[in-house]
Protein backbone atom coordinates (compact mmCIF):
# COMPACT_ATOMS: atom_id res chain seq x y z
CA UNK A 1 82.17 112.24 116.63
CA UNK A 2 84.99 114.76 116.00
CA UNK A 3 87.14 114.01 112.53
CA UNK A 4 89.65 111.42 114.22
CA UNK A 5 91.43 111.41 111.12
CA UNK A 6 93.13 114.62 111.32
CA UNK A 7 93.14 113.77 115.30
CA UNK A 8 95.01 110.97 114.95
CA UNK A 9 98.06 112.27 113.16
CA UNK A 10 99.78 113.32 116.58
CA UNK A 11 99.42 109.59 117.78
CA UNK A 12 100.20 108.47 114.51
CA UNK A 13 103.44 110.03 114.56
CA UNK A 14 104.35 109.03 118.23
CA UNK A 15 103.74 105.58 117.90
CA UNK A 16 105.95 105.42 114.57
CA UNK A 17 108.60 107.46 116.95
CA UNK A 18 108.23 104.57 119.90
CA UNK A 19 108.69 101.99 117.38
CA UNK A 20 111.74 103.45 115.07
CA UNK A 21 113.57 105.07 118.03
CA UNK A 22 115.98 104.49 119.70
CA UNK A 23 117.90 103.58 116.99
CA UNK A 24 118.02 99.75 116.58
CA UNK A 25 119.82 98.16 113.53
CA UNK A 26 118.25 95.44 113.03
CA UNK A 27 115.02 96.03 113.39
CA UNK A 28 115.67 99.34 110.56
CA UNK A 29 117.24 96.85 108.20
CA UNK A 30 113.66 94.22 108.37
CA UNK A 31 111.94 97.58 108.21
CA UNK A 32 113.74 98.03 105.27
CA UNK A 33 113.44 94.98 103.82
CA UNK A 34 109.41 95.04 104.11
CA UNK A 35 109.32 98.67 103.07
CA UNK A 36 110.77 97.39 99.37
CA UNK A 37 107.51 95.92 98.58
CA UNK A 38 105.10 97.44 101.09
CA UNK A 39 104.29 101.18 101.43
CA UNK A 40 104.31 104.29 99.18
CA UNK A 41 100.14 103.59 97.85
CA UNK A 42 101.14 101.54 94.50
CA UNK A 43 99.73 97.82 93.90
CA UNK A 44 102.60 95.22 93.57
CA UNK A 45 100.36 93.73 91.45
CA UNK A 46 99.07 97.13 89.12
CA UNK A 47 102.80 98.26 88.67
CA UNK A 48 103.21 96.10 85.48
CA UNK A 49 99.73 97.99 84.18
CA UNK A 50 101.82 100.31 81.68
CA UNK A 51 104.30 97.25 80.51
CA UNK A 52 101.11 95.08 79.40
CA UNK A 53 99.26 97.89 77.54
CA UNK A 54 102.32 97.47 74.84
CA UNK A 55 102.37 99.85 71.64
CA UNK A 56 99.87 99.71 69.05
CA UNK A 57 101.29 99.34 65.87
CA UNK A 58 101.34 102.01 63.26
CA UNK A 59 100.66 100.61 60.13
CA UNK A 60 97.58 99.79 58.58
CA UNK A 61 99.29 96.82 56.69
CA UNK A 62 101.60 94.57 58.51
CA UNK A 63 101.63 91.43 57.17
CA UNK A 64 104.39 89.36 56.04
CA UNK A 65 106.84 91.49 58.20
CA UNK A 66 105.93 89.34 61.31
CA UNK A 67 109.32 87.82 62.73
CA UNK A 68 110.27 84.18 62.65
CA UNK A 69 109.40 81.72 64.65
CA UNK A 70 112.17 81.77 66.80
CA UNK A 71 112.17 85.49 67.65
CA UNK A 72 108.52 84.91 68.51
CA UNK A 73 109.60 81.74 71.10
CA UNK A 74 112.06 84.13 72.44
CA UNK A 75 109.90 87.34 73.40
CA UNK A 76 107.21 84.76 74.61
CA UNK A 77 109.70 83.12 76.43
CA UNK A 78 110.83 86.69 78.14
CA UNK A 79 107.46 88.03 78.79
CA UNK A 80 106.74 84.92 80.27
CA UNK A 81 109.39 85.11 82.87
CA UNK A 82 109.07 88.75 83.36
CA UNK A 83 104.94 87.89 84.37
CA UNK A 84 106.33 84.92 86.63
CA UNK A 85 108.95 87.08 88.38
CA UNK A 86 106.27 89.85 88.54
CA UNK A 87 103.45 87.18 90.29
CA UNK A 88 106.48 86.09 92.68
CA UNK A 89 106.76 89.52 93.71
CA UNK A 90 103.62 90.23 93.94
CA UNK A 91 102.66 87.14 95.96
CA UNK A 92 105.65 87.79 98.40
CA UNK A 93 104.80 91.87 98.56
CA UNK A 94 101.10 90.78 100.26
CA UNK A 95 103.19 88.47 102.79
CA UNK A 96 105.29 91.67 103.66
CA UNK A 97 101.90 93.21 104.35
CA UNK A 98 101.23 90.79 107.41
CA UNK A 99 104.43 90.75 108.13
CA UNK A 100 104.36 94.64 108.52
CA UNK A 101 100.88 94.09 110.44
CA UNK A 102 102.18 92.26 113.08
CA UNK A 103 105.44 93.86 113.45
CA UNK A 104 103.34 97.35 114.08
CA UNK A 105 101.30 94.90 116.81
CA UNK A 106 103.36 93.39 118.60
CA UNK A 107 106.32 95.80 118.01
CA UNK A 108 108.36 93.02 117.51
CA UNK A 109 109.37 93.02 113.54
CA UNK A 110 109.64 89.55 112.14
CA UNK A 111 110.11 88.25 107.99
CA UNK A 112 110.32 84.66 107.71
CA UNK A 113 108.43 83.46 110.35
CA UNK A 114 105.05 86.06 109.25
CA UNK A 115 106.12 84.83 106.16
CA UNK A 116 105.72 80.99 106.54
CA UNK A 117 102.25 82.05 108.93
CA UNK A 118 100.78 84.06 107.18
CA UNK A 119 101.29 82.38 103.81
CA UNK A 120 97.64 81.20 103.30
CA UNK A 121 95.93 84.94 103.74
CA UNK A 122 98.88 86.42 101.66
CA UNK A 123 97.71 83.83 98.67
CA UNK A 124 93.84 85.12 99.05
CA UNK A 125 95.40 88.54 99.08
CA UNK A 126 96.77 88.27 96.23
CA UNK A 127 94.31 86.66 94.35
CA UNK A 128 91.83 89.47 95.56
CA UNK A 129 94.46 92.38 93.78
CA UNK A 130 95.04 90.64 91.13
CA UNK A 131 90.86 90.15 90.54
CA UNK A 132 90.65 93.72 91.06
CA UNK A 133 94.05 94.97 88.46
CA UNK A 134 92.51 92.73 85.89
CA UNK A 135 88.81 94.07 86.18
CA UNK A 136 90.30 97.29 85.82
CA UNK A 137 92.07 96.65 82.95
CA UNK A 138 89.18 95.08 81.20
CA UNK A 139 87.42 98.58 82.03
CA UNK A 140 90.01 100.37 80.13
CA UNK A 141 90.39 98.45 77.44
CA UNK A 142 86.66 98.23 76.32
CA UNK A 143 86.86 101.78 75.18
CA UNK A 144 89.71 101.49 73.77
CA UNK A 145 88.66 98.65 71.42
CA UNK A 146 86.13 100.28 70.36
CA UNK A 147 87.85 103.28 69.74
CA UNK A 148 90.34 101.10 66.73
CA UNK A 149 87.10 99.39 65.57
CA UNK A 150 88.08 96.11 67.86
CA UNK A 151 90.83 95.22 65.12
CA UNK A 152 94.56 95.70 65.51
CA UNK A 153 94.69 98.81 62.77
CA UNK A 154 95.00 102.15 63.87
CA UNK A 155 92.40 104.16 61.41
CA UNK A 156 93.15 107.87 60.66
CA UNK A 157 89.39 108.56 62.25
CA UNK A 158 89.88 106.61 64.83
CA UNK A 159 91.57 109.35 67.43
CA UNK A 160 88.03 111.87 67.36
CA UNK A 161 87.99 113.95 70.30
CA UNK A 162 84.90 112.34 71.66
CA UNK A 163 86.81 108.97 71.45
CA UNK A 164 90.30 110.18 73.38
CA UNK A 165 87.78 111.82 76.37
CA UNK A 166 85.94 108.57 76.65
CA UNK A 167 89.11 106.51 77.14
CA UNK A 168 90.35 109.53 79.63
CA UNK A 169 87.86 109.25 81.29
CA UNK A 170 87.42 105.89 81.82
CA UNK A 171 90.85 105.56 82.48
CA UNK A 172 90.46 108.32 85.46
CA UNK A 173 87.10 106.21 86.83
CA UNK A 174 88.86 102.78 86.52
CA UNK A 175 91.97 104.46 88.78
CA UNK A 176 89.72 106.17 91.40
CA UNK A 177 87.99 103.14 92.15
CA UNK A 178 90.49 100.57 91.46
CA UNK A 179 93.01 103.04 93.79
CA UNK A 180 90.15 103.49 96.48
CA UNK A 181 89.98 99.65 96.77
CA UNK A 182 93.26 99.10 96.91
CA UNK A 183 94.04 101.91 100.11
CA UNK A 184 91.39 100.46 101.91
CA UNK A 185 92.32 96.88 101.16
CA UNK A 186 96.13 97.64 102.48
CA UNK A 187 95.05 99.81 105.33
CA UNK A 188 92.06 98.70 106.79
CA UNK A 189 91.32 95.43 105.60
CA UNK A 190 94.78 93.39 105.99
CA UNK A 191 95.04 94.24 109.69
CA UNK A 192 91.13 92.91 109.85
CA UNK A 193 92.33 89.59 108.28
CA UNK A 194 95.10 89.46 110.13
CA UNK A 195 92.98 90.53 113.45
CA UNK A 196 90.00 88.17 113.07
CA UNK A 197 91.92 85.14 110.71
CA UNK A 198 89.24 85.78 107.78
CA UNK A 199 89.33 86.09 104.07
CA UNK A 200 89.27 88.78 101.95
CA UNK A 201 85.58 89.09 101.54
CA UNK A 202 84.65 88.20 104.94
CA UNK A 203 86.63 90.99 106.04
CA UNK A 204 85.84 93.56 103.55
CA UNK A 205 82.29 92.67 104.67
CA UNK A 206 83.37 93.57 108.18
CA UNK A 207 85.04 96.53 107.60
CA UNK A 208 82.17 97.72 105.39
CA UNK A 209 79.94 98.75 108.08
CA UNK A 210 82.33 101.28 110.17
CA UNK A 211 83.04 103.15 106.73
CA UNK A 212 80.21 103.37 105.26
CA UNK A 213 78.48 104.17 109.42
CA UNK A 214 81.17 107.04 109.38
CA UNK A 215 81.68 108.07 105.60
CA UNK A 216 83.01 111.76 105.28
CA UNK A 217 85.75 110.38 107.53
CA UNK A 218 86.39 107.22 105.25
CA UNK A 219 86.50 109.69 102.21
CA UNK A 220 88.95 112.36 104.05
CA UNK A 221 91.12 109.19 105.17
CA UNK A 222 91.74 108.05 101.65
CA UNK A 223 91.91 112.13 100.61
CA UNK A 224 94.69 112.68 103.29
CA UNK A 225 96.61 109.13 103.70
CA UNK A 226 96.90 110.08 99.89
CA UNK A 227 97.95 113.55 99.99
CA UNK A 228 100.08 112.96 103.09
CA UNK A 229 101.88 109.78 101.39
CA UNK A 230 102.41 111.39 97.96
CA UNK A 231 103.72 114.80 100.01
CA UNK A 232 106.40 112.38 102.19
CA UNK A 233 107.60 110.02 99.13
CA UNK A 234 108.17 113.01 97.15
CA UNK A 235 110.31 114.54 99.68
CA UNK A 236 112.05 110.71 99.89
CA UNK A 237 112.67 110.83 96.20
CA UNK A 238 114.52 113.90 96.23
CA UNK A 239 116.15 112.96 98.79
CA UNK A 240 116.93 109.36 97.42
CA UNK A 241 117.97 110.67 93.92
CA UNK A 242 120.43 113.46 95.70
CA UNK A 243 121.94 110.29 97.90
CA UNK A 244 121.51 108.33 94.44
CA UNK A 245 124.34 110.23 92.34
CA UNK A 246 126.89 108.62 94.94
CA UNK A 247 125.76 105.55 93.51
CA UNK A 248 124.97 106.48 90.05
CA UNK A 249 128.32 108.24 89.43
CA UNK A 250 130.59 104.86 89.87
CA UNK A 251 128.90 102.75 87.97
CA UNK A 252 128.70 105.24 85.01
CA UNK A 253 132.52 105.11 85.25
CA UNK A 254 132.97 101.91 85.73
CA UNK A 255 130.66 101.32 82.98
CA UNK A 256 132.49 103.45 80.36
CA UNK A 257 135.92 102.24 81.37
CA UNK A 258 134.86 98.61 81.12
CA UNK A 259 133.27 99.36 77.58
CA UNK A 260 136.26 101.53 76.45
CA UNK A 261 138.71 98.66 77.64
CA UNK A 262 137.01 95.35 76.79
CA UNK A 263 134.66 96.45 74.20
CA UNK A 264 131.35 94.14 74.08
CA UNK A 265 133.23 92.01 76.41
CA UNK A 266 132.45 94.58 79.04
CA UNK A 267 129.28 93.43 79.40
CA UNK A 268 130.83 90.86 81.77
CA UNK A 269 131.51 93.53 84.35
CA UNK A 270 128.86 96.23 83.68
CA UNK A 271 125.75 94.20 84.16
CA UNK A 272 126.74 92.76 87.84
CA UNK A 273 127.80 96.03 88.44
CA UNK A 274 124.30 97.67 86.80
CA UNK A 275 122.54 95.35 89.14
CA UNK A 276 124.48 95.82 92.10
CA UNK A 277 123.80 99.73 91.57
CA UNK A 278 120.22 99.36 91.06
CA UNK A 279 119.70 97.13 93.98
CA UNK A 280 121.57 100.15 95.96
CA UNK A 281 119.55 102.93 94.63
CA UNK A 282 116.41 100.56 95.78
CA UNK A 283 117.72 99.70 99.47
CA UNK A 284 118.64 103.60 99.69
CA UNK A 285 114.97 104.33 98.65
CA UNK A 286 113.81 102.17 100.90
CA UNK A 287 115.55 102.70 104.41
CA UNK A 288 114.31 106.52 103.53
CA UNK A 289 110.82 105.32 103.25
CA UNK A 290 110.96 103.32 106.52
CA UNK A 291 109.65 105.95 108.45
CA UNK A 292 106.41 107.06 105.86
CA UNK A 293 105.68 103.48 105.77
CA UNK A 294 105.67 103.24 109.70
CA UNK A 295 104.08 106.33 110.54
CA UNK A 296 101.00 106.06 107.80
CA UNK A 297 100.78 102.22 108.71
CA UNK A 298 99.93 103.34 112.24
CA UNK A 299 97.72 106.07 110.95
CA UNK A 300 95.60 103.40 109.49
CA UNK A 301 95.72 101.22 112.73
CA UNK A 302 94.53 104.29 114.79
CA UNK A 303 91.88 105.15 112.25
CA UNK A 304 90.55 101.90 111.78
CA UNK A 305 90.47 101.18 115.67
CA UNK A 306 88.77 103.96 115.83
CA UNK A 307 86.05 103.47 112.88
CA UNK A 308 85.09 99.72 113.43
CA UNK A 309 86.48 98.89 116.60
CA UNK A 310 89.53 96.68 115.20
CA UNK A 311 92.65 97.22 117.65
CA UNK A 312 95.77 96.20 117.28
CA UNK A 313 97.58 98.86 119.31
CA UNK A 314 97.59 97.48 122.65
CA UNK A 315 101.25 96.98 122.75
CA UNK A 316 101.89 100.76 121.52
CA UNK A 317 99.77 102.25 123.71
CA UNK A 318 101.28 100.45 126.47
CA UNK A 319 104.66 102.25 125.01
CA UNK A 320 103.31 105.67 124.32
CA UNK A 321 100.43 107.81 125.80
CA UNK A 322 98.46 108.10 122.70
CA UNK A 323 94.53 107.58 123.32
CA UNK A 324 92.34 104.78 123.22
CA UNK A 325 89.65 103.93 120.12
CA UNK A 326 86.81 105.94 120.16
């Protein structure tokens, strides 16, 4: 069989035309809405990996320059509801997934109701990611506590050359593999749990035959969907950041003026206005991304239909002309 993964970026790209176009408003703004948390190749779960890793500290000495009790209550007490908003988010970015699913499916793009039906598999998705970010970071962190000695203290030998490759290293394994799971978890196995109704496993285990029957064209699908996705979100960032400095520009202003006028009072008016800004900049970002998320989502459906007979494209083809599975 002929590489259908560079085959199938024609049909990849009509389908994603036959879904986004003609122009209709609302289904762009739940495209937009799912493309937040879905899309673009990062784990909702893995973003938070470079907030927990922390800074070591410096000193070989630290002690009696630990800060009072109360401090300590109050960074717990912020960490912990930074990790709870981060597991919300996480949780409701694997709903989004079946959402996006069965919006590419049936053509018909639907939030709360995927949402509320699809709230069990989301849970085992997320559990699954979460398995998987944590096993990772236990990887990386093995060298590394060897590397201080498995104490706290950062020793003057402790950064030898053969000691920073070995962390580098591991760091590059535990993100191949971690990353490779987590492409063909989103791509391939969501629309097989969402497909058959299985778990996680169950449908890892059924996907694992077609890839590893057809495996230079599993290897050049994660290759490409990766090249192709980092290529397009680039272009969206520039783009995004050049659409950004409409946004960016008043709320400086605002922002000094308030400041300059009410002193630390201004805080009152710059942090709604902060947050209104950011949540912009991120709804900006992520009507651009609508049609990267679309058109690699129904890459995935095409290449998975065509790998281990999974279809979900019935609807689209029905719309378009592109070809049947393989």
């Amino acid at each position: 069989m002929s590489l259908s993964i560079f085959d199938r970026l024609d049909d990849a790209v009509a389908a994603a035309r036959s879904l986004l176009l003609p122009f209709d408003t609302g289904r762009w703004l739940r495209l937009t809405v799912l493309a937040l948390l879905v899309g673009g190749g990062g784990s909702s779960v893995g973003g938070s990996a470079g907030a927990t890793a922390g800074n070591i500290p410096g000193s070989a000495d630290v002690s009696g320059q630990f800060p009072n009790a109360d401090v300590l209550v109050l960074v717990a007490a912020v960490v912990g509801i930074l990790l709870l908003v981060g597991l919300i988010v996480g949780y409701l970015a694997c709903c989004f997934e079946f959402a996006l699913v069965d919006g590419l499916a049936t053509r018909e793009v639907s939030i709360r109701a995927n949402v509320r039906r699809y709230a069990g598999q989301a849970a085992r998705l997320f559990g699954f990611r979460l398995v998987v970010f944590l096993l990772a970071a236990a990887v990386v962190l093995l060298p590394v506590a060897a590397v201080f000695d498995f104490s706290l203290d950062i020793q003057p030998d402790a950064f030898t050359l053969f000691g920073v490759l070995g962390i580098l290293a591991t760091l590059l394994v535990a993100a191949v593999v971690a990353g490779t799971v987590h492409v063909l978890t989103t791509m391939f196995v969501v629309p097989t749990m969402y497909a058959t109704d299985r778990g996680v496993l169950a449908s890892w285990r059924h996907v694992w035959g077609g890839l590893t029957d057809h495996p230079f064209e599993t290897v050049g699908f994660v290759l490409l969907s990766t090249f192709l996705s980092g290529a397009a979100l680039a272009m969206v960032g520039t783009v995004a950041g050049i659409v950004g400095l409409v946004v960016v520009v008043p709320v400086a202003v605002v922002s000094i003026a308030a400041f300059g006028l009410l002193g630390p009072l201004g805080l009152v008016v710059v942090v709604p206005v902060v947050l209104l800004g950011v949540l912009s900049l991120a709804v900006i970002s992520a009507t651009l991304r609508v049609p990267v998320v679309v058109g690699m989502r129904y890459y995935a459906l095409l290449v998975l239909a065509d790998l281990t007979g999974v279809d979900l494209l019935e609807a689209t083809r029905e719309a378009t002309d592109i070809a049947a599975p393989r």
